[in-house]
PDB file of N, CA and C in Angstrom:
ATOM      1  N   UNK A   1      44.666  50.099 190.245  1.00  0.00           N
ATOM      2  CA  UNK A   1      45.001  50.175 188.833  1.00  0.00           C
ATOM      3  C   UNK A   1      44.082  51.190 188.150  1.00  0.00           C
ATOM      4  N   UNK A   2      44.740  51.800 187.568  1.00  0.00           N
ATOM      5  CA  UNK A   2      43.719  53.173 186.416  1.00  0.00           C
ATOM      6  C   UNK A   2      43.222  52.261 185.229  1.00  0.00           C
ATOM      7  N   UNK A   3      41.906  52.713 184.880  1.00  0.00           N
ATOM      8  CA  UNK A   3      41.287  52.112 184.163  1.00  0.00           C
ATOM      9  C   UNK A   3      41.914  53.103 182.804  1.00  0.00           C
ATOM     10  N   UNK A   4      41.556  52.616 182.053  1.00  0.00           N
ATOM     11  CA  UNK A   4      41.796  53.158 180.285  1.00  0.00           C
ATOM     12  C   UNK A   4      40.606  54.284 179.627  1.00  0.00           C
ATOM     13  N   UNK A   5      41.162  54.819 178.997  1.00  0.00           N
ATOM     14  CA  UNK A   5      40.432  55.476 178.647  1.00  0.00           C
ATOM     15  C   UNK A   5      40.209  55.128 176.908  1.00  0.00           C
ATOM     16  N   UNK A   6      38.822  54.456 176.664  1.00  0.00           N
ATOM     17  CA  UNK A   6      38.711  53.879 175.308  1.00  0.00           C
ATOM     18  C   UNK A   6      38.345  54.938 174.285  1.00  0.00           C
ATOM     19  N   UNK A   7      39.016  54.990 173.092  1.00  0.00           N
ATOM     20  CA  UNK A   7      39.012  55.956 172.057  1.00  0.00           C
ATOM     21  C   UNK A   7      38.392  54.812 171.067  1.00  0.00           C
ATOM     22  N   UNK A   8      37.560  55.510 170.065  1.00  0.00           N
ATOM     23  CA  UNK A   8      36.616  54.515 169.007  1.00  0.00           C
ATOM     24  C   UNK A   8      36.627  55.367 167.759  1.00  0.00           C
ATOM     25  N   UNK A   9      37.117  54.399 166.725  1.00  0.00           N
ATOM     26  CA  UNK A   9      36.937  54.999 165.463  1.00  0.00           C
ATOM     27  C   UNK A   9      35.092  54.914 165.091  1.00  0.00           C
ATOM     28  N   UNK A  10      34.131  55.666 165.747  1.00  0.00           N
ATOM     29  CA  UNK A  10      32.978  55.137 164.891  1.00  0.00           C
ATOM     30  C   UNK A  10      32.686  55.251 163.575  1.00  0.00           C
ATOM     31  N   UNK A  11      33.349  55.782 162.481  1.00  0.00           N
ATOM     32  CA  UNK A  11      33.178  55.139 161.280  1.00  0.00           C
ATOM     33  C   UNK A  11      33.746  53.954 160.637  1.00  0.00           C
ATOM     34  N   UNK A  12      34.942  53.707 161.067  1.00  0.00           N
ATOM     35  CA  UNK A  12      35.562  52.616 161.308  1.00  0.00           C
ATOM     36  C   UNK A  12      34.362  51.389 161.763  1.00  0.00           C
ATOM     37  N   UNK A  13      34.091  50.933 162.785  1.00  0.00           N
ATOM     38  CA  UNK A  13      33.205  50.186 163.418  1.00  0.00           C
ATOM     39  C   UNK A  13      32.032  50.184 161.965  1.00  0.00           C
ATOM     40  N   UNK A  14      31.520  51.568 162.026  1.00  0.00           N
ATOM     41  CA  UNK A  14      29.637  51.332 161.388  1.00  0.00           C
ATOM     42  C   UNK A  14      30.570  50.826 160.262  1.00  0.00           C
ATOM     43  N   UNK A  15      31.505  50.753 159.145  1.00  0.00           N
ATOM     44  CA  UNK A  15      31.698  50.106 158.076  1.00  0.00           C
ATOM     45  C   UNK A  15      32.038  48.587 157.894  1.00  0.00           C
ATOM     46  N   UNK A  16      32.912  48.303 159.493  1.00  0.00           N
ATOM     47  CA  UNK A  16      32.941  46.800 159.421  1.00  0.00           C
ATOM     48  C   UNK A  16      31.833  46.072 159.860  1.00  0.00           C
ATOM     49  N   UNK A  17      30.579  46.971 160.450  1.00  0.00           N
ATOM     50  CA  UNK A  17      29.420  46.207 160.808  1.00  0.00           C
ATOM     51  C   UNK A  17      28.441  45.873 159.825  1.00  0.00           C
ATOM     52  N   UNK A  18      28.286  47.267 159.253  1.00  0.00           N
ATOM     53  CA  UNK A  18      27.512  47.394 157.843  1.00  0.00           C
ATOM     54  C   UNK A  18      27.747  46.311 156.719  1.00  0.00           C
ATOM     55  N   UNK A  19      29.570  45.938 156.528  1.00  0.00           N
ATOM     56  CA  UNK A  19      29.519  45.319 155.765  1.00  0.00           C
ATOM     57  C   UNK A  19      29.909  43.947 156.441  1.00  0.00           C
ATOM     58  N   UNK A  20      29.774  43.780 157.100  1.00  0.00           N
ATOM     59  CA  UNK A  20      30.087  42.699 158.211  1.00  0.00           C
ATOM     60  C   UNK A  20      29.196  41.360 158.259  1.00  0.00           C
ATOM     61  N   UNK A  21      27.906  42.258 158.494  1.00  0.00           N
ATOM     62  CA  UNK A  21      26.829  41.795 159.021  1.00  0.00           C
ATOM     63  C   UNK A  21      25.263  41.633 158.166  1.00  0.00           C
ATOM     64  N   UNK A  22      24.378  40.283 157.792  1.00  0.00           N
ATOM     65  CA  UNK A  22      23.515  40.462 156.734  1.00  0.00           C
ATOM     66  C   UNK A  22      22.699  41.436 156.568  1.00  0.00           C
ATOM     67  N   UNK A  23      22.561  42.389 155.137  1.00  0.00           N
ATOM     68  CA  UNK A  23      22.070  43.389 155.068  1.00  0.00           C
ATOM     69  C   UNK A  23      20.141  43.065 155.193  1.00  0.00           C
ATOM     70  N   UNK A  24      20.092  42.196 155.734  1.00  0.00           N
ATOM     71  CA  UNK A  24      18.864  41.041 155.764  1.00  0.00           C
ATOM     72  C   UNK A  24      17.946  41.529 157.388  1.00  0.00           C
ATOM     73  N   UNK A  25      19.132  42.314 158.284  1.00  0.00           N
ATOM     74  CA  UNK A  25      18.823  42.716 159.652  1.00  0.00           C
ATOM     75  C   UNK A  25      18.122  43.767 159.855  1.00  0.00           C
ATOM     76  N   UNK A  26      16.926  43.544 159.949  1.00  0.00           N
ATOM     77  CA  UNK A  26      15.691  45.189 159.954  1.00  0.00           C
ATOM     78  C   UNK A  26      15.285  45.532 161.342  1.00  0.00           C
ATOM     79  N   UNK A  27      14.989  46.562 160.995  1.00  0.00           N
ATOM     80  CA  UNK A  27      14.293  47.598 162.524  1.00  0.00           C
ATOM     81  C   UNK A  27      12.534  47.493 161.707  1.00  0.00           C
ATOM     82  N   UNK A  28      12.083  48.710 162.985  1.00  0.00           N
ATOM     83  CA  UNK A  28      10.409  48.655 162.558  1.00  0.00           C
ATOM     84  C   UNK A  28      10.459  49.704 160.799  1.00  0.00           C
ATOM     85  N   UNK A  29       9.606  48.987 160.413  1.00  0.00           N
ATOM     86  CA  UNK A  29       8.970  49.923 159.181  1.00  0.00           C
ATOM     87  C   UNK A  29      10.307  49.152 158.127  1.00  0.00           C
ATOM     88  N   UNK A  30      10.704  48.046 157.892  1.00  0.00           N
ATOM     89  CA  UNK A  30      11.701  47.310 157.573  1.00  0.00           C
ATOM     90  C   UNK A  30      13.139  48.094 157.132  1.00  0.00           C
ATOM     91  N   UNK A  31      13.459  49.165 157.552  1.00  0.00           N
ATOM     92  CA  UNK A  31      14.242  49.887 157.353  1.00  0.00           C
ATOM     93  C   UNK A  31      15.776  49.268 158.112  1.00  0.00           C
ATOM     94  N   UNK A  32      16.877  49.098 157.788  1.00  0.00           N
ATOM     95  CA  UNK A  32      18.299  48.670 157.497  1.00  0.00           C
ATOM     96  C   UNK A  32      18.899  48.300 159.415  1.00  0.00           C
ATOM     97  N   UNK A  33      19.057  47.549 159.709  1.00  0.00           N
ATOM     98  CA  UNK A  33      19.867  47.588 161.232  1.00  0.00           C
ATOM     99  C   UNK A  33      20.848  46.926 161.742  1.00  0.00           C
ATOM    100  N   UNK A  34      21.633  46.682 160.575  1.00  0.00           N
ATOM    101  CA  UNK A  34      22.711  45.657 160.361  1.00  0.00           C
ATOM    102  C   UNK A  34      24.162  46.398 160.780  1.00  0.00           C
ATOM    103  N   UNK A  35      24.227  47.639 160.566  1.00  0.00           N
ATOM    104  CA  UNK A  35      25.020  48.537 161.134  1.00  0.00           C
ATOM    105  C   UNK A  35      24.872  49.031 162.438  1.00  0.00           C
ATOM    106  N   UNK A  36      23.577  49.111 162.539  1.00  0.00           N
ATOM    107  CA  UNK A  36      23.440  49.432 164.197  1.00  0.00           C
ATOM    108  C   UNK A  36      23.841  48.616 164.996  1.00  0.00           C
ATOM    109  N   UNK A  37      23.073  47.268 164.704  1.00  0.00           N
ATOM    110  CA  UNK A  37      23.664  46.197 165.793  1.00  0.00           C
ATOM    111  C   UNK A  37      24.533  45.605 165.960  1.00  0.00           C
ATOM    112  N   UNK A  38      25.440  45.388 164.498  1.00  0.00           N
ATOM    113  CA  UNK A  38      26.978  45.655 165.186  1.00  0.00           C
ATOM    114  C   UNK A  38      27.637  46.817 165.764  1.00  0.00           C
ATOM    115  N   UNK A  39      27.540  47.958 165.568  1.00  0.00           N
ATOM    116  CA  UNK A  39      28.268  48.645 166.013  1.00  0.00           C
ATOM    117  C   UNK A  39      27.789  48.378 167.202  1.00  0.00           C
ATOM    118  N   UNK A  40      26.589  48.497 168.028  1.00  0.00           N
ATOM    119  CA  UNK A  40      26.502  47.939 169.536  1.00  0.00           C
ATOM    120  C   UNK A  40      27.391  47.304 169.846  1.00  0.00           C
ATOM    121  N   UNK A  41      26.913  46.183 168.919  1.00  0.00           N
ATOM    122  CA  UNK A  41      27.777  44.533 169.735  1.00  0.00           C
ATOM    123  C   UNK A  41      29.327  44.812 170.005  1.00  0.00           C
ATOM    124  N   UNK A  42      30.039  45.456 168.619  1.00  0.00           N
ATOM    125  CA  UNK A  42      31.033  45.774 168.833  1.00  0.00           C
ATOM    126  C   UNK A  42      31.872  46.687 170.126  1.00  0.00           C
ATOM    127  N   UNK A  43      31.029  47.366 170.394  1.00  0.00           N
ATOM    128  CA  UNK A  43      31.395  48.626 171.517  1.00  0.00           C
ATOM    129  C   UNK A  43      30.835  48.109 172.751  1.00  0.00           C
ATOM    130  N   UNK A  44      30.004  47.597 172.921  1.00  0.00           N
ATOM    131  CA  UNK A  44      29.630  46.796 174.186  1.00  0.00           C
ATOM    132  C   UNK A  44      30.646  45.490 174.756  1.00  0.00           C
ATOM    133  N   UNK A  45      30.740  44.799 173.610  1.00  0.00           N
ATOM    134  CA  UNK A  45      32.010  43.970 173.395  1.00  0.00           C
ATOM    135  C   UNK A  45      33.663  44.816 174.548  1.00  0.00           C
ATOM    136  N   UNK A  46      33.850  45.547 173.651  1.00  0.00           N
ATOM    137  CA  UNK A  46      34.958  46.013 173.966  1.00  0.00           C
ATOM    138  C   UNK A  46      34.665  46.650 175.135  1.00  0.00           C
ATOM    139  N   UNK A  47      33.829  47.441 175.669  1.00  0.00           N
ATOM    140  CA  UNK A  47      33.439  48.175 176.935  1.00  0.00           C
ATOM    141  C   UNK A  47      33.650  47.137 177.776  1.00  0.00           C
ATOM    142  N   UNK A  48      33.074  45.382 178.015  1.00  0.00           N
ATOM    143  CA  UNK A  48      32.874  45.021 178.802  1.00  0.00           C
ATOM    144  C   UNK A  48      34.632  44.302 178.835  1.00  0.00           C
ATOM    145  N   UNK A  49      35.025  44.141 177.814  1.00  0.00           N
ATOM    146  CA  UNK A  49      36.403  43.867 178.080  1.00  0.00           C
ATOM    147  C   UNK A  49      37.369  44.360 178.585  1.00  0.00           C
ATOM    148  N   UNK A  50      37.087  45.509 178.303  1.00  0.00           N
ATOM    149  CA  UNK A  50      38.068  46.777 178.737  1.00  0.00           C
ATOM    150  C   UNK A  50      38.136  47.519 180.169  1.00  0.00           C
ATOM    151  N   UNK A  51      36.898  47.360 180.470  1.00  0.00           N
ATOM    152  CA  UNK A  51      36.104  48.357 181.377  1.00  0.00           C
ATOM    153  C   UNK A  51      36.723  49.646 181.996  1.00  0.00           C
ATOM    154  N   UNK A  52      36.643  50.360 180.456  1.00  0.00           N
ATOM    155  CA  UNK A  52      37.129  51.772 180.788  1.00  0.00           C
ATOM    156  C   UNK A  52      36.813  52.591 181.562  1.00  0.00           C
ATOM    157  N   UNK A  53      37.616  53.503 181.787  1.00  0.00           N
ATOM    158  CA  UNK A  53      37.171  54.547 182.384  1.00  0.00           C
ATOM    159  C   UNK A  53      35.679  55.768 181.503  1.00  0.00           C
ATOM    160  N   UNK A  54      35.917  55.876 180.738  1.00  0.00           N
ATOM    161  CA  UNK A  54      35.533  56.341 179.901  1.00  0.00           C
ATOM    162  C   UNK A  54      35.253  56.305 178.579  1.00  0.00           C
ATOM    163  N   UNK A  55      34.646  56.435 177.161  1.00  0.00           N
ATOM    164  CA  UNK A  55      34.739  55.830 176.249  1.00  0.00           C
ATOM    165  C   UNK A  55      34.507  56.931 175.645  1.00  0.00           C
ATOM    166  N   UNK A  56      35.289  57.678 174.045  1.00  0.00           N
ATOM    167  CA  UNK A  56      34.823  58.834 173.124  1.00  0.00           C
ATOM    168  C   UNK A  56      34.647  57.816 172.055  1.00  0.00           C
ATOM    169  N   UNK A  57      33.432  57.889 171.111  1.00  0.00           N
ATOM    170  CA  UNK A  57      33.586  57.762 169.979  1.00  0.00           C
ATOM    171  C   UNK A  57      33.787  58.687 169.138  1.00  0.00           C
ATOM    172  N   UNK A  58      34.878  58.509 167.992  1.00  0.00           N
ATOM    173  CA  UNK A  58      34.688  60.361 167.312  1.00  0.00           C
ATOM    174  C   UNK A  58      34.411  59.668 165.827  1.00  0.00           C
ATOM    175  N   UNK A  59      34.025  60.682 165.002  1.00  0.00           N
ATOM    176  CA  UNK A  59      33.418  60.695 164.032  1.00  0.00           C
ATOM    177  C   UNK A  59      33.958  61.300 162.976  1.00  0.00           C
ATOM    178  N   UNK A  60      34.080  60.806 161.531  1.00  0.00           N
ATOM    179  CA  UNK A  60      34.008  62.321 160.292  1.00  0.00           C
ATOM    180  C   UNK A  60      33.261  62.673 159.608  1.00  0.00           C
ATOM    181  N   UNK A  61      33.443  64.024 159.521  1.00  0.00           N
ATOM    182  CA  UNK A  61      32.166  64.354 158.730  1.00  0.00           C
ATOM    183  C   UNK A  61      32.139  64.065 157.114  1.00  0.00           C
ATOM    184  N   UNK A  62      31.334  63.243 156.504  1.00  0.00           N
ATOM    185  CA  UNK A  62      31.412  62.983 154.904  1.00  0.00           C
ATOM    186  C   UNK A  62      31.076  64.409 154.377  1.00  0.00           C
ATOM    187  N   UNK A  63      31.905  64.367 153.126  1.00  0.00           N
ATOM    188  CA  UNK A  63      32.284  65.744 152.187  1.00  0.00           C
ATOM    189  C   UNK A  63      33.556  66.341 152.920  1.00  0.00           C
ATOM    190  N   UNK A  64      33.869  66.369 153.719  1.00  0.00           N
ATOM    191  CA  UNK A  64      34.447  67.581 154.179  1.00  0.00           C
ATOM    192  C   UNK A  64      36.012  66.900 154.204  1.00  0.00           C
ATOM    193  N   UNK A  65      36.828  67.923 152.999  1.00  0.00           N
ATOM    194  CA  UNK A  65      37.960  67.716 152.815  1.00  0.00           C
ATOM    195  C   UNK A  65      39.257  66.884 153.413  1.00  0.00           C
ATOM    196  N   UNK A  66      40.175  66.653 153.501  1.00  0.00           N
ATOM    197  CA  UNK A  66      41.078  66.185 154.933  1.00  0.00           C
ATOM    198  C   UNK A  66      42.360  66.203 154.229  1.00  0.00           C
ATOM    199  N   UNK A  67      43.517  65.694 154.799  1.00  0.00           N
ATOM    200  CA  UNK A  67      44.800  66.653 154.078  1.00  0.00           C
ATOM    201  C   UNK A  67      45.121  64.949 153.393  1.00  0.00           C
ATOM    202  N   UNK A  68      44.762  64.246 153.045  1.00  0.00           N
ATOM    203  CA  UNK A  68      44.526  63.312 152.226  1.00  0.00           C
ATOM    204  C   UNK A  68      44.424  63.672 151.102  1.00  0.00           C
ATOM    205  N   UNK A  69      42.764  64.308 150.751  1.00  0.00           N
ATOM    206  CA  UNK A  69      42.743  64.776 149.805  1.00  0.00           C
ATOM    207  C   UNK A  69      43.686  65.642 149.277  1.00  0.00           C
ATOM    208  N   UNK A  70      44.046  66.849 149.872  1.00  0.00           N
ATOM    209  CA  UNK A  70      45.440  67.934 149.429  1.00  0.00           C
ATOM    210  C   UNK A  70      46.117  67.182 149.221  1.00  0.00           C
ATOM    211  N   UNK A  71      46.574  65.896 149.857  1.00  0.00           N
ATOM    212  CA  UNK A  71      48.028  65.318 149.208  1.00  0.00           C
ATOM    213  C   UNK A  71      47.928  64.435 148.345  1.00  0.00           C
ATOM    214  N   UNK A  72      46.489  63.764 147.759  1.00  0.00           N
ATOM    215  CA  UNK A  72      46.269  62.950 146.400  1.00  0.00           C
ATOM    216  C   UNK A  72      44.702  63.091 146.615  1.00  0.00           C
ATOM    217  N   UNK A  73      44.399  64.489 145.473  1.00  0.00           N
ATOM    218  CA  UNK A  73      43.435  65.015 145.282  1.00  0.00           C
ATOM    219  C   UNK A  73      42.296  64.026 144.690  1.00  0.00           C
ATOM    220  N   UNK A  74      42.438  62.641 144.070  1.00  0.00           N
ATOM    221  CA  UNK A  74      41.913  61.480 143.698  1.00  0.00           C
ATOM    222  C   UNK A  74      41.519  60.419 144.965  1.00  0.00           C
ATOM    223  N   UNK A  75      41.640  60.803 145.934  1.00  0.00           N
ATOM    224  CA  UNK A  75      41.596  59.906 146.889  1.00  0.00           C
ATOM    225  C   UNK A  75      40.146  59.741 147.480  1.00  0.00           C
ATOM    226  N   UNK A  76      39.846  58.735 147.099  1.00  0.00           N
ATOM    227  CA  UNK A  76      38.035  58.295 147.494  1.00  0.00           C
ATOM    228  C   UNK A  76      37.472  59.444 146.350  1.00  0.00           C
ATOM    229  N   UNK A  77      37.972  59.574 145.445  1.00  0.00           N
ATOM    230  CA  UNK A  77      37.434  60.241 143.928  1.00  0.00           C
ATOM    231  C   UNK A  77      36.314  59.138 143.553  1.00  0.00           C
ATOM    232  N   UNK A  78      34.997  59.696 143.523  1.00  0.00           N
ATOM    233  CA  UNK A  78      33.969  58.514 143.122  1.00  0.00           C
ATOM    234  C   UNK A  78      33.302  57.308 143.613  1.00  0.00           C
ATOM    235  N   UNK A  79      33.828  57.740 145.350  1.00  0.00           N
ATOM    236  CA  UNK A  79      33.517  56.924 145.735  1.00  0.00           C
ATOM    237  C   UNK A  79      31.860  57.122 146.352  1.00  0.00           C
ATOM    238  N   UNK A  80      31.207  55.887 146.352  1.00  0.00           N
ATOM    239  CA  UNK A  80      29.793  56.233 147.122  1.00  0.00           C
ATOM    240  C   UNK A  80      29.180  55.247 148.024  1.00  0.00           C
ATOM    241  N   UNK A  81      28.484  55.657 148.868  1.00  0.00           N
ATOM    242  CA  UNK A  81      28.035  54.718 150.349  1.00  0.00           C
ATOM    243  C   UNK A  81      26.758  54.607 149.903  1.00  0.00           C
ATOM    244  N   UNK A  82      26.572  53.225 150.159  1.00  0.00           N
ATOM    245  CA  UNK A  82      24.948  52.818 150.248  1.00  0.00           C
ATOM    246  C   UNK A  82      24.075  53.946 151.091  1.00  0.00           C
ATOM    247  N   UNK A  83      22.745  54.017 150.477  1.00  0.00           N
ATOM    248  CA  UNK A  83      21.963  54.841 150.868  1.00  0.00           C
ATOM    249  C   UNK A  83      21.472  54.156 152.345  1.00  0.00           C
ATOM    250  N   UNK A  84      21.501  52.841 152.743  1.00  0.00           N
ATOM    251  CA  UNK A  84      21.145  52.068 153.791  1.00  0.00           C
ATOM    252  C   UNK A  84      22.112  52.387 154.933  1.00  0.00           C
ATOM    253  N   UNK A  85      23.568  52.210 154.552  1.00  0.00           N
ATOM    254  CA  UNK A  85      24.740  52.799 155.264  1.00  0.00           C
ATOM    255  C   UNK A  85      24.623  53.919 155.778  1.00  0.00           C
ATOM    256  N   UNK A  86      24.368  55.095 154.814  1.00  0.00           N
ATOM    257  CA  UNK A  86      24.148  56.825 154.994  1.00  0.00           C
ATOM    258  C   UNK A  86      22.813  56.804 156.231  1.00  0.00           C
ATOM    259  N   UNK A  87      21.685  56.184 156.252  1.00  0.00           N
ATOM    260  CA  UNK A  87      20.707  56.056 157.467  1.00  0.00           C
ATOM    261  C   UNK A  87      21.225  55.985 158.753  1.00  0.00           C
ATOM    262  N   UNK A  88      21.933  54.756 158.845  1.00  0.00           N
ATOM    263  CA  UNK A  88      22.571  53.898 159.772  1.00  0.00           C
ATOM    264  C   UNK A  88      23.613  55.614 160.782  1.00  0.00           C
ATOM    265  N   UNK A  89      24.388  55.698 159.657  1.00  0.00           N
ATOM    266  CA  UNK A  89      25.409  56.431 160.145  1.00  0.00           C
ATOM    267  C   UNK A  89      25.150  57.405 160.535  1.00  0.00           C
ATOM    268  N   UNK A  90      23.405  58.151 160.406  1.00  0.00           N
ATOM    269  CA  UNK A  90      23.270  59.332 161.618  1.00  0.00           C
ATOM    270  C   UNK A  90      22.708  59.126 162.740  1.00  0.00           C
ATOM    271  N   UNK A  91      22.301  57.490 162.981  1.00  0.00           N
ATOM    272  CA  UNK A  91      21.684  57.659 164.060  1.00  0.00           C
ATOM    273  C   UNK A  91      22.822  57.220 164.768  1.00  0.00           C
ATOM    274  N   UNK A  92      24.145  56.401 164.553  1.00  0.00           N
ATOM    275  CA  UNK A  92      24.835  55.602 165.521  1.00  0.00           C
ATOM    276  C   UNK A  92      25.795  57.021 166.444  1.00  0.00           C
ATOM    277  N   UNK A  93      26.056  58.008 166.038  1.00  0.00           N
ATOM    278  CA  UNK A  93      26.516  58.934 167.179  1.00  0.00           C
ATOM    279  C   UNK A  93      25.550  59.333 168.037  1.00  0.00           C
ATOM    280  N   UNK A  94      24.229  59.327 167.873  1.00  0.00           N
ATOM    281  CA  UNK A  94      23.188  59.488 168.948  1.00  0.00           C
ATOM    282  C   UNK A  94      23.029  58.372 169.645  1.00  0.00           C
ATOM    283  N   UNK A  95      23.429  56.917 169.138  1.00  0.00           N
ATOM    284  CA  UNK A  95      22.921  55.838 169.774  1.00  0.00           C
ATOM    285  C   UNK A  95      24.076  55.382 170.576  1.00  0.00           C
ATOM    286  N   UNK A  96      25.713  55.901 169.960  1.00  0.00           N
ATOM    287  CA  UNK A  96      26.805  56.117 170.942  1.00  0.00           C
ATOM    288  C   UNK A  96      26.693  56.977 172.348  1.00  0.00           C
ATOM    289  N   UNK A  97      26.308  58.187 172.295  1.00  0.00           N
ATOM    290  CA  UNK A  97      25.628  59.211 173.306  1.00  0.00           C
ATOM    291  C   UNK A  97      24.633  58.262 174.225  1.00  0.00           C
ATOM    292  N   UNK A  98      23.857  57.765 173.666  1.00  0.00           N
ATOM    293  CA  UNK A  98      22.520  57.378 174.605  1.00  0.00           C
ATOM    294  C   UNK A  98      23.206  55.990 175.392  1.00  0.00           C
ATOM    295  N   UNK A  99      24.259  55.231 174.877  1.00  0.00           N
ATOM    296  CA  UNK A  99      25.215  54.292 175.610  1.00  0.00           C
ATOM    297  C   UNK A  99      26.463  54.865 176.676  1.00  0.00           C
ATOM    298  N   UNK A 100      26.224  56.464 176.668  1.00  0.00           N
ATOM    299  CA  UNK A 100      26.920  56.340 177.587  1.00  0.00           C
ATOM    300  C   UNK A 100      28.476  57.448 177.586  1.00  0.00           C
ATOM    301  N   UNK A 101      28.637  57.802 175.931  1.00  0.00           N
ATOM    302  CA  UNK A 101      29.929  58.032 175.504  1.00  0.00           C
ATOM    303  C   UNK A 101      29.852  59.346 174.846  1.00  0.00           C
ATOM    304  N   UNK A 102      31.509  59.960 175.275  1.00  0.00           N
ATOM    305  CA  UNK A 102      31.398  60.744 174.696  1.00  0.00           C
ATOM    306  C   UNK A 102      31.101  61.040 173.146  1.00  0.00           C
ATOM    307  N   UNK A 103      30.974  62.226 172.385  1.00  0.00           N
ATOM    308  CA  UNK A 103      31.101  61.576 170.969  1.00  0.00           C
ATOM    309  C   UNK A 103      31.958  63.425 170.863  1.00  0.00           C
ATOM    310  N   UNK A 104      32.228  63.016 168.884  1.00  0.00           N
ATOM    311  CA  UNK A 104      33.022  63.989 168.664  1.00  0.00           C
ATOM    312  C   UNK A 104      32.997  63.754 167.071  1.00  0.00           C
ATOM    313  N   UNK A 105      32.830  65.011 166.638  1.00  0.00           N
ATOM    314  CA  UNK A 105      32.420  64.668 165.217  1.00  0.00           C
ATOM    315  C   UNK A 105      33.454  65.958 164.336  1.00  0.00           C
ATOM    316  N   UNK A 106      34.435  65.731 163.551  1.00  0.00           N
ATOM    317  CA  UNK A 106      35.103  66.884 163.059  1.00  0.00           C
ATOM    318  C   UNK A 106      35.344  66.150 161.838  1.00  0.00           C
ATOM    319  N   UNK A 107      35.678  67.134 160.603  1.00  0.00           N
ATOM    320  CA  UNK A 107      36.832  66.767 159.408  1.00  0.00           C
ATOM    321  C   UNK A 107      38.041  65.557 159.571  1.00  0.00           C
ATOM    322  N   UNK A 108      37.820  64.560 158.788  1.00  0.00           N
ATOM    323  CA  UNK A 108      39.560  63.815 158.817  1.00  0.00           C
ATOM    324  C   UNK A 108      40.181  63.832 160.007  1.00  0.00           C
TER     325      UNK A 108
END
C-alpha cells in the first residue's frame, strides 16, 4: 500500500492552537508557547495517524495581497494578530523543518 502524502495548512493549525490552547503556556524567559505546542501536538498527532510518506507544511506570508483581496478589497480590512501569535508564527516553520517536513511559504 502507498503511503499518503500529508499536506498542512500551517497557519491554519498555529491559529487553532494559539487560540485553542491557554495563553497561560510559557517557554524560558516566560515568553508565549501555547501555539507551539499545539501545533506539535497537532502534526505529530496526525503524522502518527497517518504515517505518511512525506509531510509539506506551507505557509502565507502576512501583508502580502491574495486574489481575495482583488475580489473584496475589505477583506481582513483591520484586522490584527496578537503580538504573542506574530512570535509563535516565525518560529513554527523552522520548528516544522526541524520535525522533519517540508515547508513552503508563498502569498494566499
Amino acid at each position: 500500500m502507498r503511503r499518503p502524502l500529508l499536506v498542512v495548512d500551517g497557519d491554519s493549525f498555529a491559529h487553532r492552537a494559539y487560540h485553542g490552547l491557554p495563553k497561560t503556556i510559557r517557554r524560558a524567559g516566560g515568553r508565549p508557547a501555547g501555539a507551539i505546542v499545539g501545533f506539535a501536538n497537532m502534526l505529530l498527532r496526525l503524522w502518527e495517524g497517518e504515517r505518511p510518506r512525506a509531510v509539506l507544511v506551507a505557509w502565507d506570508s502576512l501583508g502580502e495581497p491574495t486574489y481575495r483581496n482583488r475580489a473584496f478589497p475589505a477583506y481582513q480590512a483591520g484586522r490584527e494578530f496578537d503580538t504573542e501569535l506574530l512570535e509563535q508564527l516565525e518560529l513554527l516553520p523552522v520548528l516544522s523543518s526541524a520535525l522533519g517536513c517540508a515547508v513552503a511559504k508563498a502569498a494566499g
